[in-house]
Protein backbone atom coordinates (compact mmCIF):
# COMPACT_ATOMS: atom_id res chain seq x y z
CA UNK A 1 -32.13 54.11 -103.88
CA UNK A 2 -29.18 56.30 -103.67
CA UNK A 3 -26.52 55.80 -101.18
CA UNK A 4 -26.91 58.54 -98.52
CA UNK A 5 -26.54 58.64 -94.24
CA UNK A 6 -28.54 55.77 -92.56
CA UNK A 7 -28.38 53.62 -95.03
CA UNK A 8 -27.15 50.00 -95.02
CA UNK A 9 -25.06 49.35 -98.13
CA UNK A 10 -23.99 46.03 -99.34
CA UNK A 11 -20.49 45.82 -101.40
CA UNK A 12 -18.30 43.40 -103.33
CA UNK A 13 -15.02 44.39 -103.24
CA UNK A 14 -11.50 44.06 -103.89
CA UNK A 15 -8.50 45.39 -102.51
CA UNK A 16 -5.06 45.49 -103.72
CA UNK A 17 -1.54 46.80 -102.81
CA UNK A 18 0.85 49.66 -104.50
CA UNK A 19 2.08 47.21 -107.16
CA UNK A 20 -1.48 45.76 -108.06
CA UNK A 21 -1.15 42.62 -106.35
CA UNK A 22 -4.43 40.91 -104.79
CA UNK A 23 -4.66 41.50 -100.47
CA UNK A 24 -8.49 40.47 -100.10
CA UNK A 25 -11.50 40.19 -102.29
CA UNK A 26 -15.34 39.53 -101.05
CA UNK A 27 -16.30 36.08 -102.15
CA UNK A 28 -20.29 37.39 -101.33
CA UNK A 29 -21.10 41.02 -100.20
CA UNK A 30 -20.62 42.76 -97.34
CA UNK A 31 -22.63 45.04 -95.63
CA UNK A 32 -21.83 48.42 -93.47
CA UNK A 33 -24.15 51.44 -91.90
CA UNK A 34 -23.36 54.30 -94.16
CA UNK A 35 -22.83 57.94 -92.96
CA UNK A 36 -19.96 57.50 -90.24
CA UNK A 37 -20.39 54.90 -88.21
CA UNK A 38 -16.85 53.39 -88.41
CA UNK A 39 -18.03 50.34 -90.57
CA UNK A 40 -15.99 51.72 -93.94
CA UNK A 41 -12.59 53.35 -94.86
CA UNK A 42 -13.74 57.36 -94.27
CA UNK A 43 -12.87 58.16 -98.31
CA UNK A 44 -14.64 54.61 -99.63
CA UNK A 45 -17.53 55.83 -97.71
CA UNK A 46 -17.10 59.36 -99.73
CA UNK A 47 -16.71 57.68 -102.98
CA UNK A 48 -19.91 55.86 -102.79
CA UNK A 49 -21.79 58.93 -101.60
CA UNK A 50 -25.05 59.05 -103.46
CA UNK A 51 -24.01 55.48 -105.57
CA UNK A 52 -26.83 53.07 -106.36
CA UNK A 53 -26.90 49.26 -106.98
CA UNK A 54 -24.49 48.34 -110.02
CA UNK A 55 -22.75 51.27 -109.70
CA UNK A 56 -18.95 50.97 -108.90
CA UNK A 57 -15.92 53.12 -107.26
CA UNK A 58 -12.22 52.71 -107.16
CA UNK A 59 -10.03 54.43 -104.20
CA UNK A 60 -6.26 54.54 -103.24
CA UNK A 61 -5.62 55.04 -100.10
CA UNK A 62 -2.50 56.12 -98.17
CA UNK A 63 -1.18 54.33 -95.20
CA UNK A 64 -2.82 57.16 -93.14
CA UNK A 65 -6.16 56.19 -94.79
CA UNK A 66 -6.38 52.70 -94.28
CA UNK A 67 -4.67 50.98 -91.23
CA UNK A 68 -1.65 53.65 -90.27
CA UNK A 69 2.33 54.06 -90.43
CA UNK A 70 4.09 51.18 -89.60
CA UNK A 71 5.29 51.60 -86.14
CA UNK A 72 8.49 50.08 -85.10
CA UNK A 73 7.60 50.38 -81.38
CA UNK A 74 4.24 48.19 -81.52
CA UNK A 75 7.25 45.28 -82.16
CA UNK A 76 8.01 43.63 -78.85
CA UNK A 77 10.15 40.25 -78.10
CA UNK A 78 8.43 38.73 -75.11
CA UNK A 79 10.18 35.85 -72.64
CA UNK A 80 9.16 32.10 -74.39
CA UNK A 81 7.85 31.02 -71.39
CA UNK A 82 5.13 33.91 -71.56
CA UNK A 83 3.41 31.61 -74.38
CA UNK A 84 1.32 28.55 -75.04
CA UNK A 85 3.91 25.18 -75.56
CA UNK A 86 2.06 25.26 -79.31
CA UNK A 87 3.02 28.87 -80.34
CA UNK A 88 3.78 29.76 -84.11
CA UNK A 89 4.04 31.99 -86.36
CA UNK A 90 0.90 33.51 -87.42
CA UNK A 91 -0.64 33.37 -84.07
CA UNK A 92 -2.58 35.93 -82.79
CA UNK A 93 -2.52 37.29 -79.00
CA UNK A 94 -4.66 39.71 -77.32
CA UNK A 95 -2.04 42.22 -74.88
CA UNK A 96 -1.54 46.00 -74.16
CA UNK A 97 1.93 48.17 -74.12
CA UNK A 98 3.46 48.78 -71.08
CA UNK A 99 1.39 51.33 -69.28
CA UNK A 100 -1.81 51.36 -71.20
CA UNK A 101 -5.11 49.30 -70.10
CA UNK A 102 -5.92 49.87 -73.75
CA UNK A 103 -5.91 46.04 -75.44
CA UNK A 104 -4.84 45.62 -78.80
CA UNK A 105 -4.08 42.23 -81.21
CA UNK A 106 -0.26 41.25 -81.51
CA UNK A 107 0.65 38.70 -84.37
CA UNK A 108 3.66 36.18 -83.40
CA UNK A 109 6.33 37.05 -86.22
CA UNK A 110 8.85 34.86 -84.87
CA UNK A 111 9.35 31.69 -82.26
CA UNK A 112 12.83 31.02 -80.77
CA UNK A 113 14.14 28.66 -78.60
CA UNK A 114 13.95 31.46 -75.20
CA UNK A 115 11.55 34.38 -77.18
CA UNK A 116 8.95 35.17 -78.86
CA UNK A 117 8.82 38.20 -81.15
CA UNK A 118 5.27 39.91 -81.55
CA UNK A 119 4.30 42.92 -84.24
CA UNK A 120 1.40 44.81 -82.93
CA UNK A 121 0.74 46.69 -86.29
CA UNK A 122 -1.89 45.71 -88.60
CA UNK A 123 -0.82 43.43 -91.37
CA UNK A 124 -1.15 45.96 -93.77
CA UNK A 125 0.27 49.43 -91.76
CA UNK A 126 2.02 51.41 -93.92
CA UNK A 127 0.87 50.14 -97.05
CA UNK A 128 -0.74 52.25 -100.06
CA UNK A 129 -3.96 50.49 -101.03
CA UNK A 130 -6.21 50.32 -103.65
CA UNK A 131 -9.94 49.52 -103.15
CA UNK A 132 -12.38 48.73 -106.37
CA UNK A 133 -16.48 48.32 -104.97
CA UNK A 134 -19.34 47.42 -106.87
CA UNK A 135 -22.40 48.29 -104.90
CA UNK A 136 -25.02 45.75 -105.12
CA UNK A 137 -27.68 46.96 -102.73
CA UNK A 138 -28.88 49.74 -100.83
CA UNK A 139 -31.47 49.74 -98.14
CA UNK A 140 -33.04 52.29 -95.62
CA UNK A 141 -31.48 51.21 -91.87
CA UNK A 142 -33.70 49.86 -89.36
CA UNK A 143 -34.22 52.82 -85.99
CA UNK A 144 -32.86 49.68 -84.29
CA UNK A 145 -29.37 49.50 -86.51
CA UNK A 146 -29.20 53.47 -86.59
CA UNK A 147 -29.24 53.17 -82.33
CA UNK A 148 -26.92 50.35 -82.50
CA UNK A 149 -24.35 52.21 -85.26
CA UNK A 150 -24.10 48.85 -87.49
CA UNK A 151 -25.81 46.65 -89.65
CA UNK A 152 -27.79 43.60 -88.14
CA UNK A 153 -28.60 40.90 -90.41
CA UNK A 154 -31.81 37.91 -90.77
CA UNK A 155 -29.88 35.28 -88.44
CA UNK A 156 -29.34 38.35 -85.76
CA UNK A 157 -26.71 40.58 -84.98
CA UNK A 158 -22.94 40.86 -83.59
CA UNK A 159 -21.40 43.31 -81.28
């Protein structure tokens, strides 16, 4: 079966910066609703367009591709006392800028002794990345996954 819209596709992947060095690889497939649904990279899902099991595809993609510019403004330094007692590095917090209801992630960069300093970018904004997939299957979506615009799997599904 040929990759094509409304199809669930299952990948292994792996996905690399500029300079070749490893960011993430699949330790067992993943699986996305093909044809727009938001569960790929927009030019991934083009290069596997019409792809079958074993075949494979390699991408770069631009910042603008993948997770955006860097944007200096989405870094914030926040009062200490804002935070858990336990806060580190690493952390994650759920917030929104100042005058937006819109939520987003924030990822503690740095603890002081009266602040906190918070980088609401994605790990990897304004990276160039590189993205090799081997497709291992390909499967007609269920009316149910189509409605719900993602893949739902034996031991149920996730919103």
């Amino acid at each position: 079966m040929k990759i094509a819209r409304d199809t669930v596709v299952s990948i292994n992947y792996e996905l690399s910066d500029a300079n070749g060095r490893l960011v993430e690889k699949t330790s067992k497939p993943i699986s996305y609703l093909h044809g727009g649904y938001h569960g790929m990279f927009p030019m991934v899902e083009e290069a596997l367009q019409g792809k079958s099991a074993g075949d494979s595809c390699k991408v770069t993609m631009e910042p603008e591709d993948a997770f955006g510019e860097y944007d200096g403004e989405l870094v914030r330094t926040e009062p200490r006392h804002l935070f858990p007692q336990n806060v580190a590095v690493g952390m994650q917090f759920e917030g929104s800028t100042e005058g937006s209801e819109e939520a987003m992630i924030y990822t503690v960069t740095n603890v002081a002794q009266d602040k906190v300093i918070v980088d609401g970018n994605h790990p990897l904004a304004g990276q160039t990345l590189n993205i090799s997939c081997i497709v291992i299957e390909v499967r007609v979506a269920t009316e149910e996954e189509i409605t719900h615009g993602h893949v739902h799997h034996e031991d149920g599904h996730y919103h």
